[in-house]
N, C-alpha and C. Protein backbone atom coordinates (compact mmCIF):
# COMPACT_ATOMS: atom_id res chain seq x y z
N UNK A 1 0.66 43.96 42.04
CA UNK A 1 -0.49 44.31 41.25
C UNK A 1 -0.01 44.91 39.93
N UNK A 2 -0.30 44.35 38.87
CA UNK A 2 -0.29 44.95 37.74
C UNK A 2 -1.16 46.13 36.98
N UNK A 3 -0.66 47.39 36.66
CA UNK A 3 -1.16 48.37 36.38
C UNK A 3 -1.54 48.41 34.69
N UNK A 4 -2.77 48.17 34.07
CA UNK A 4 -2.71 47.50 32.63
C UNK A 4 -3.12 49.18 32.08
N UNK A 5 -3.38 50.29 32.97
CA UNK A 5 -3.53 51.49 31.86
C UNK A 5 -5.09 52.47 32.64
N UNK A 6 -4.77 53.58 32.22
CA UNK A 6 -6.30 54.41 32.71
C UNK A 6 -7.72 53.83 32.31
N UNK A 7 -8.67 53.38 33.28
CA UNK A 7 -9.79 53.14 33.04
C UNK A 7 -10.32 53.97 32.29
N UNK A 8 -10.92 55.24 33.66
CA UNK A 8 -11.66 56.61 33.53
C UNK A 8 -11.41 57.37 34.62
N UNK A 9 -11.34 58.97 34.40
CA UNK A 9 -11.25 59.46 35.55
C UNK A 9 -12.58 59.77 35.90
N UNK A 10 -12.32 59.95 37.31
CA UNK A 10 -14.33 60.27 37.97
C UNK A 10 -13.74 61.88 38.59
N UNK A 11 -14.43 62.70 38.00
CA UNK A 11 -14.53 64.56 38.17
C UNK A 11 -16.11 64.47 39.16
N UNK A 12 -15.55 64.70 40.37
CA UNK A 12 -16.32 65.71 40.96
C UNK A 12 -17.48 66.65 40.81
N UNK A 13 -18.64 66.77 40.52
CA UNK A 13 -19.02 68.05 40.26
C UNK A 13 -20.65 68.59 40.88
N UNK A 14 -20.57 69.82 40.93
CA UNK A 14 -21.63 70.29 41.68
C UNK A 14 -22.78 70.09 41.19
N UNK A 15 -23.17 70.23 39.63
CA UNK A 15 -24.40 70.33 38.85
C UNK A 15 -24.20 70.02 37.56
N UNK A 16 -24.87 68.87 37.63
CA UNK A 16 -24.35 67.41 36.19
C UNK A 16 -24.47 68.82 35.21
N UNK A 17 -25.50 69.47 34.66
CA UNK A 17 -26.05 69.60 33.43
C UNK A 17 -24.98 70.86 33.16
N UNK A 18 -24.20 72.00 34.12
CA UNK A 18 -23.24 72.50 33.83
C UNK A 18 -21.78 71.40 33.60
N UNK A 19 -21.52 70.90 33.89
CA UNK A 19 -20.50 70.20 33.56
C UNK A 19 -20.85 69.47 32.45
N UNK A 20 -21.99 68.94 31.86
CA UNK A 20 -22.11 68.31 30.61
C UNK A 20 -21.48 69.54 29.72
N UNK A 21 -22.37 70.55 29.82
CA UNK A 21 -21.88 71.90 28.69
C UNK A 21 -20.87 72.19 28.65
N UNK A 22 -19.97 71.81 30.10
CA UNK A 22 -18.53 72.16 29.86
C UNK A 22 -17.76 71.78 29.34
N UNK A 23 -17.93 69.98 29.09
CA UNK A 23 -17.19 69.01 28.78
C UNK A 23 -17.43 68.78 27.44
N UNK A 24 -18.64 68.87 27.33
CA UNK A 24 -19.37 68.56 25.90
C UNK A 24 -18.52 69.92 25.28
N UNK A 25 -19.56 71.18 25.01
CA UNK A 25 -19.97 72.39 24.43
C UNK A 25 -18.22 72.88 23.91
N UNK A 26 -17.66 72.90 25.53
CA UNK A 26 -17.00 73.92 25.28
C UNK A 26 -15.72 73.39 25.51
N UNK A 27 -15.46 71.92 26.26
CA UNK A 27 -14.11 71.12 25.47
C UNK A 27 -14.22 70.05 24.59
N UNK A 28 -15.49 70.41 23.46
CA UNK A 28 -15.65 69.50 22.37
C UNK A 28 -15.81 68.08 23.05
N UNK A 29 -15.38 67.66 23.97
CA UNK A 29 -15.42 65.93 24.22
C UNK A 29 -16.71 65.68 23.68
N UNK A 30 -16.97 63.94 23.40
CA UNK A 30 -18.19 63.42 22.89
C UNK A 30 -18.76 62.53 24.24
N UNK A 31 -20.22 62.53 24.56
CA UNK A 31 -20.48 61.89 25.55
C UNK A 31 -20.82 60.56 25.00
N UNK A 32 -20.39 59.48 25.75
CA UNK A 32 -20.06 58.48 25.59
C UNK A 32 -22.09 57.78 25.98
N UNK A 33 -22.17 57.78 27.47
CA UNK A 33 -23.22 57.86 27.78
C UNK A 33 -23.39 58.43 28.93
N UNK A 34 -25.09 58.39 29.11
CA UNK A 34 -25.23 59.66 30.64
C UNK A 34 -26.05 58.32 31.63
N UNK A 35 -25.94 58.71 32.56
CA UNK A 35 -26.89 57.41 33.79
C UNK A 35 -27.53 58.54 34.61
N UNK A 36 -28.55 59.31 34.38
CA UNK A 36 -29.07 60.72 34.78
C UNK A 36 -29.44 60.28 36.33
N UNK A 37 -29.91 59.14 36.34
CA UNK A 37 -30.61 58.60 38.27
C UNK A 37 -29.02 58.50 38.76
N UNK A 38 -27.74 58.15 38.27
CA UNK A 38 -26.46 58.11 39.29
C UNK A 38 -25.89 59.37 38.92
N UNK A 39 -26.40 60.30 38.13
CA UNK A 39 -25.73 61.45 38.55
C UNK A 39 -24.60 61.86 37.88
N UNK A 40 -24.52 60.42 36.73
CA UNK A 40 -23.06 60.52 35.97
C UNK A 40 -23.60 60.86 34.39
N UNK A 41 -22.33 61.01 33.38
CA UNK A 41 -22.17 61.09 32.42
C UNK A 41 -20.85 60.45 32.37
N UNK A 42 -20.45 60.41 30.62
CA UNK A 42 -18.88 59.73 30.36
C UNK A 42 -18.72 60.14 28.87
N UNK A 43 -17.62 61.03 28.82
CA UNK A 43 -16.91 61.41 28.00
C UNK A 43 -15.91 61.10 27.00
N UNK A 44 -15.77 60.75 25.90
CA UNK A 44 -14.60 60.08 25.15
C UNK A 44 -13.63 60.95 25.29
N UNK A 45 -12.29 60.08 25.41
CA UNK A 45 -11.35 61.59 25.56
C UNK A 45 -10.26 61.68 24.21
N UNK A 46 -10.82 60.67 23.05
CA UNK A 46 -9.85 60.39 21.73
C UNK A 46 -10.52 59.27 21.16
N UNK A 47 -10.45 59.05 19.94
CA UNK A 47 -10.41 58.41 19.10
C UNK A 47 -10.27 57.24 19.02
N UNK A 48 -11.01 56.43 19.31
CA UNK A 48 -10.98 54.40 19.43
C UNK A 48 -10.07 54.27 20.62
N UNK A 49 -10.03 54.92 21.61
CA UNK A 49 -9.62 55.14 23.02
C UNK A 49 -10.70 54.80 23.97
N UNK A 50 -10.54 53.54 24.77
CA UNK A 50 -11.64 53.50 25.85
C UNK A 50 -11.71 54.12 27.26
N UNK A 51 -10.39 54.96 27.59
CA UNK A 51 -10.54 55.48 28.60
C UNK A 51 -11.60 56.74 28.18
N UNK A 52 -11.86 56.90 29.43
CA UNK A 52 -13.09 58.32 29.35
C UNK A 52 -13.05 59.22 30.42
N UNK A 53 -13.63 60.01 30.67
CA UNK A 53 -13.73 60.85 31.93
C UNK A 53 -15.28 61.09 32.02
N UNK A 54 -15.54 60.59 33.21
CA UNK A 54 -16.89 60.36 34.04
C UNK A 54 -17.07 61.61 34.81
N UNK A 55 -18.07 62.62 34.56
CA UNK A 55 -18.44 63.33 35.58
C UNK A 55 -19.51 62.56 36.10
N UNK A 56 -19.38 63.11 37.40
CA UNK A 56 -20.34 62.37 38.36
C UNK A 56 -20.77 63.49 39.61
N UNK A 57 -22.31 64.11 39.91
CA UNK A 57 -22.93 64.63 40.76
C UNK A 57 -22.07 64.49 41.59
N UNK A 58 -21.86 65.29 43.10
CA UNK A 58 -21.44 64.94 44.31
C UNK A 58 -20.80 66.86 45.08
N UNK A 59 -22.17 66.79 45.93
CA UNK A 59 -22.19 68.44 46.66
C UNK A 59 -21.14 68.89 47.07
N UNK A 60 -19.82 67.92 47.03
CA UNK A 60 -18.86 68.27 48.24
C UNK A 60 -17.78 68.96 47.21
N UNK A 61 -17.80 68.98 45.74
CA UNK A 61 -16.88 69.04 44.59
C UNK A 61 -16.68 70.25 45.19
N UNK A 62 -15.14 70.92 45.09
CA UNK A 62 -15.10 71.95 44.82
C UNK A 62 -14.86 73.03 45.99
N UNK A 63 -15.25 71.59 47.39
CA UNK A 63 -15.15 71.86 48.95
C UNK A 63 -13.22 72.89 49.54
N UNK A 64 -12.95 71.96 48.53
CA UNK A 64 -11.28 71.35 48.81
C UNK A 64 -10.64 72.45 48.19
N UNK A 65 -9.11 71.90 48.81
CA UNK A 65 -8.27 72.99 48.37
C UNK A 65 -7.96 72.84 46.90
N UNK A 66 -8.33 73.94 46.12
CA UNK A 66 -7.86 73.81 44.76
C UNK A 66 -6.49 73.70 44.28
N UNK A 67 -6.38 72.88 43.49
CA UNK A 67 -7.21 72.38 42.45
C UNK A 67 -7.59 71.18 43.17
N UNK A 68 -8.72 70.83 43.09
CA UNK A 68 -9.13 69.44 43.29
C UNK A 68 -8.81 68.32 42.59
N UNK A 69 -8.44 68.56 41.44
CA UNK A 69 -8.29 67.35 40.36
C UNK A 69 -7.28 68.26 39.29
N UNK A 70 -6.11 67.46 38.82
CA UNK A 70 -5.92 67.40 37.69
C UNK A 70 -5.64 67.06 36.48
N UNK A 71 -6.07 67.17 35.29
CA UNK A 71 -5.95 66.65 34.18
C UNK A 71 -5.62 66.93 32.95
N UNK A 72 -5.11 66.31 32.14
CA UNK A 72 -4.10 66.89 30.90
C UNK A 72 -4.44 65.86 29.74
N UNK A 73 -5.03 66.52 28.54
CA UNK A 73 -5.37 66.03 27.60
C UNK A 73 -4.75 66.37 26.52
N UNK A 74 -4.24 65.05 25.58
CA UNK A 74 -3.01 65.47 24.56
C UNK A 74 -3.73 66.05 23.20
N UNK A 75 -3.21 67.27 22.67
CA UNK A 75 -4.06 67.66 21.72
C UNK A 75 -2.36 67.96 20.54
N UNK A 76 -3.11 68.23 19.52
CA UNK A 76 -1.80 68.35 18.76
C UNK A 76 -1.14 69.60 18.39
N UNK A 77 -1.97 70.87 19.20
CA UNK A 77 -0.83 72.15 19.28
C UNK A 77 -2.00 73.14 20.41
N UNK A 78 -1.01 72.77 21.98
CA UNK A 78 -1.56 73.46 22.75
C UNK A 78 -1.71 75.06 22.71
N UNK A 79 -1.14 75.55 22.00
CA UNK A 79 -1.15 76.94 21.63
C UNK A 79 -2.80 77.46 20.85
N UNK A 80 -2.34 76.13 20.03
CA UNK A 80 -3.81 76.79 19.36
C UNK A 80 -4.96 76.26 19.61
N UNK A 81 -5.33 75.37 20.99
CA UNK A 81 -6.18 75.43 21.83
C UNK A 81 -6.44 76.67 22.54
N UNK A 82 -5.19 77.13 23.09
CA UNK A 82 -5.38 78.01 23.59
C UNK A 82 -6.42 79.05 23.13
N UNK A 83 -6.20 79.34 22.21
CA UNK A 83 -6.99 80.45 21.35
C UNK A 83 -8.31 79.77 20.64
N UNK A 84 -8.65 78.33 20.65
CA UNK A 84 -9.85 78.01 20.07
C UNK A 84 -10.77 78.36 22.03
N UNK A 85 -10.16 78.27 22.81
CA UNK A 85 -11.04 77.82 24.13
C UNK A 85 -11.35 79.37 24.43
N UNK A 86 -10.46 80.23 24.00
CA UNK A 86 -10.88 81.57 24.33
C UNK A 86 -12.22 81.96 23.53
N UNK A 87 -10.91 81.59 22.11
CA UNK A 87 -12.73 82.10 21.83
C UNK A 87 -14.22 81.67 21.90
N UNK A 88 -14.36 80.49 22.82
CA UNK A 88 -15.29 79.64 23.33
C UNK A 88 -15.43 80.21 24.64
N UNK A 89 -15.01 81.29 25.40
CA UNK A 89 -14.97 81.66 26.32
C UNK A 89 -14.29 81.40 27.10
N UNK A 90 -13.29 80.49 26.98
CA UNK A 90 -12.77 79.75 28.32
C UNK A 90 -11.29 80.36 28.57
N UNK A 91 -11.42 80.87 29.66
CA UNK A 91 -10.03 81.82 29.74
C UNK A 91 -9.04 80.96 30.38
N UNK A 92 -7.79 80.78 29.89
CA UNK A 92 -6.26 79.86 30.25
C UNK A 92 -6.08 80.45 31.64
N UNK A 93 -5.56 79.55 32.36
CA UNK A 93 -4.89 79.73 34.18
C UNK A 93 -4.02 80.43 33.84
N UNK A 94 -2.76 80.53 32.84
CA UNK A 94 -1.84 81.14 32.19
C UNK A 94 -1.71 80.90 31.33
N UNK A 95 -0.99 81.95 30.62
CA UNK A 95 -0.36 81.84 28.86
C UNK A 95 0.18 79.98 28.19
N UNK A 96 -0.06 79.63 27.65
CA UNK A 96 0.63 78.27 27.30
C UNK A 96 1.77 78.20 27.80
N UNK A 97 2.37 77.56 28.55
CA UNK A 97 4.04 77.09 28.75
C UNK A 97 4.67 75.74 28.42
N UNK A 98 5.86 76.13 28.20
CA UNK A 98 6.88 74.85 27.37
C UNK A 98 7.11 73.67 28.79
N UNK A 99 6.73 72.75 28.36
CA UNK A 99 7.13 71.29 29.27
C UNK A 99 7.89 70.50 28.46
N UNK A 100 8.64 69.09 28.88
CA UNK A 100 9.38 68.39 28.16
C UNK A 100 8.87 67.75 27.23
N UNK A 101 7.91 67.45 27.06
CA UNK A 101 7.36 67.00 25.77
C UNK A 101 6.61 68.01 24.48
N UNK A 102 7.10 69.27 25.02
CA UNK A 102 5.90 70.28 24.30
C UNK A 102 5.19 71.26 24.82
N UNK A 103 4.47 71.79 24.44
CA UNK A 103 3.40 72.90 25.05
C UNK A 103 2.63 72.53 25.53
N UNK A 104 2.01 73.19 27.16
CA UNK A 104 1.23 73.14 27.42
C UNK A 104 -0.08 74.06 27.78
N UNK A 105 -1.45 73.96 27.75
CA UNK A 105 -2.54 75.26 28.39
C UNK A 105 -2.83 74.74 29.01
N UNK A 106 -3.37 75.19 30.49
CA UNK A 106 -4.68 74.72 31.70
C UNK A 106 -5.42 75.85 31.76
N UNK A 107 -6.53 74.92 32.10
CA UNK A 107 -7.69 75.90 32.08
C UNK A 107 -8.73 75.12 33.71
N UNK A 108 -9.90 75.82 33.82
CA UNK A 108 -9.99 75.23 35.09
C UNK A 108 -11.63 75.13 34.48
N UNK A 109 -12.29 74.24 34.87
CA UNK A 109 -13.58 73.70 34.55
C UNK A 109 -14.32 74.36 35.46
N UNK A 110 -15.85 74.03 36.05
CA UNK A 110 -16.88 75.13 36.35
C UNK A 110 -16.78 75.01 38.12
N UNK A 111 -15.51 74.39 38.23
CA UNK A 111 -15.86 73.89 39.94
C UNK A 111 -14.77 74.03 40.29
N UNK A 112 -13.34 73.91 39.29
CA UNK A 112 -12.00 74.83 39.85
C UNK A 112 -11.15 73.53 39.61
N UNK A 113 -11.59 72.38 38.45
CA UNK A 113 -10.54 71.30 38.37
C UNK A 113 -10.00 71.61 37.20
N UNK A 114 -8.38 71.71 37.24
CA UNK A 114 -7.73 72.08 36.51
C UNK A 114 -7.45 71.13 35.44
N UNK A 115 -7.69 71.04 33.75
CA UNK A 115 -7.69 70.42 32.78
C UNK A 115 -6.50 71.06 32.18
N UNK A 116 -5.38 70.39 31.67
CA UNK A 116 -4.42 70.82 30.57
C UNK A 116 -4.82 70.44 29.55
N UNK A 117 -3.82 70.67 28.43
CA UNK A 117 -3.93 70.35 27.11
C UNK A 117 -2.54 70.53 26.33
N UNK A 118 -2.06 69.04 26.85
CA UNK A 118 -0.29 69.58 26.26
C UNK A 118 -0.22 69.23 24.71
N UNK A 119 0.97 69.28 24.32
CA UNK A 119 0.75 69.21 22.64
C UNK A 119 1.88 68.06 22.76
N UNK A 120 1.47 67.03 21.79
CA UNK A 120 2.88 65.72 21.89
C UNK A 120 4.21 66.17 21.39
């Protein structure tokens, strides 16, 4: 089977209209479109990029051992995410740390799925 690249990821979540605000509001993403009767939305995650990240309704999100999901979005200086998400309220899992490609922040969304934000 040939692997041609990320569709979309599908996030878990307890209550669409908090996770829109989360995804939207307060990690800037743009919603792509919402399907309100399936419970989903879809998020751009860059710039003439068709992968997306789909939240999607489902009671059980969040059941599991955390983290349930994780994900890492390339931004161009994780540091100073860091400090734009604070001051958006969103408090870092820890201080930014150095990985092989760069810096990274995680932060954990409204149901406990852990989102990074490494820097290229």
């Amino acid at each position: 089977m040939e692997i041609l690249g990320v569709d979309n990821v599908l996030v878990p979540v307890g209550e669409l209209g908090t996770a829109k605000h989360f995804y939207g509001a307060k990690l800037g993403l743009t919603m792509k479109f919402e399907v309100p009767e399936h419970g989903l939305a879809l998020f751009a995650t860059g710039k003439g990029e068709a992968p997306g990240i789909t939240v999607r309704t489902d009671l059980r999100a969040g059941q599991g051992t955390p983290p349930a999901m994780r994900l890492w979005l390339e931004v161009p200086d994780a540091r100073a995410a860091a400090e734009q998400l604070a001051e958006l309220g969103v408090t870092p899992l820890a201080a930014p740390f150095e990985v092989g490609t760069g810096w990274t922040v995680e932060i954990a969304d409204p149901r406990g799925d852990v989102i990074g934000r490494p820097t290229t």
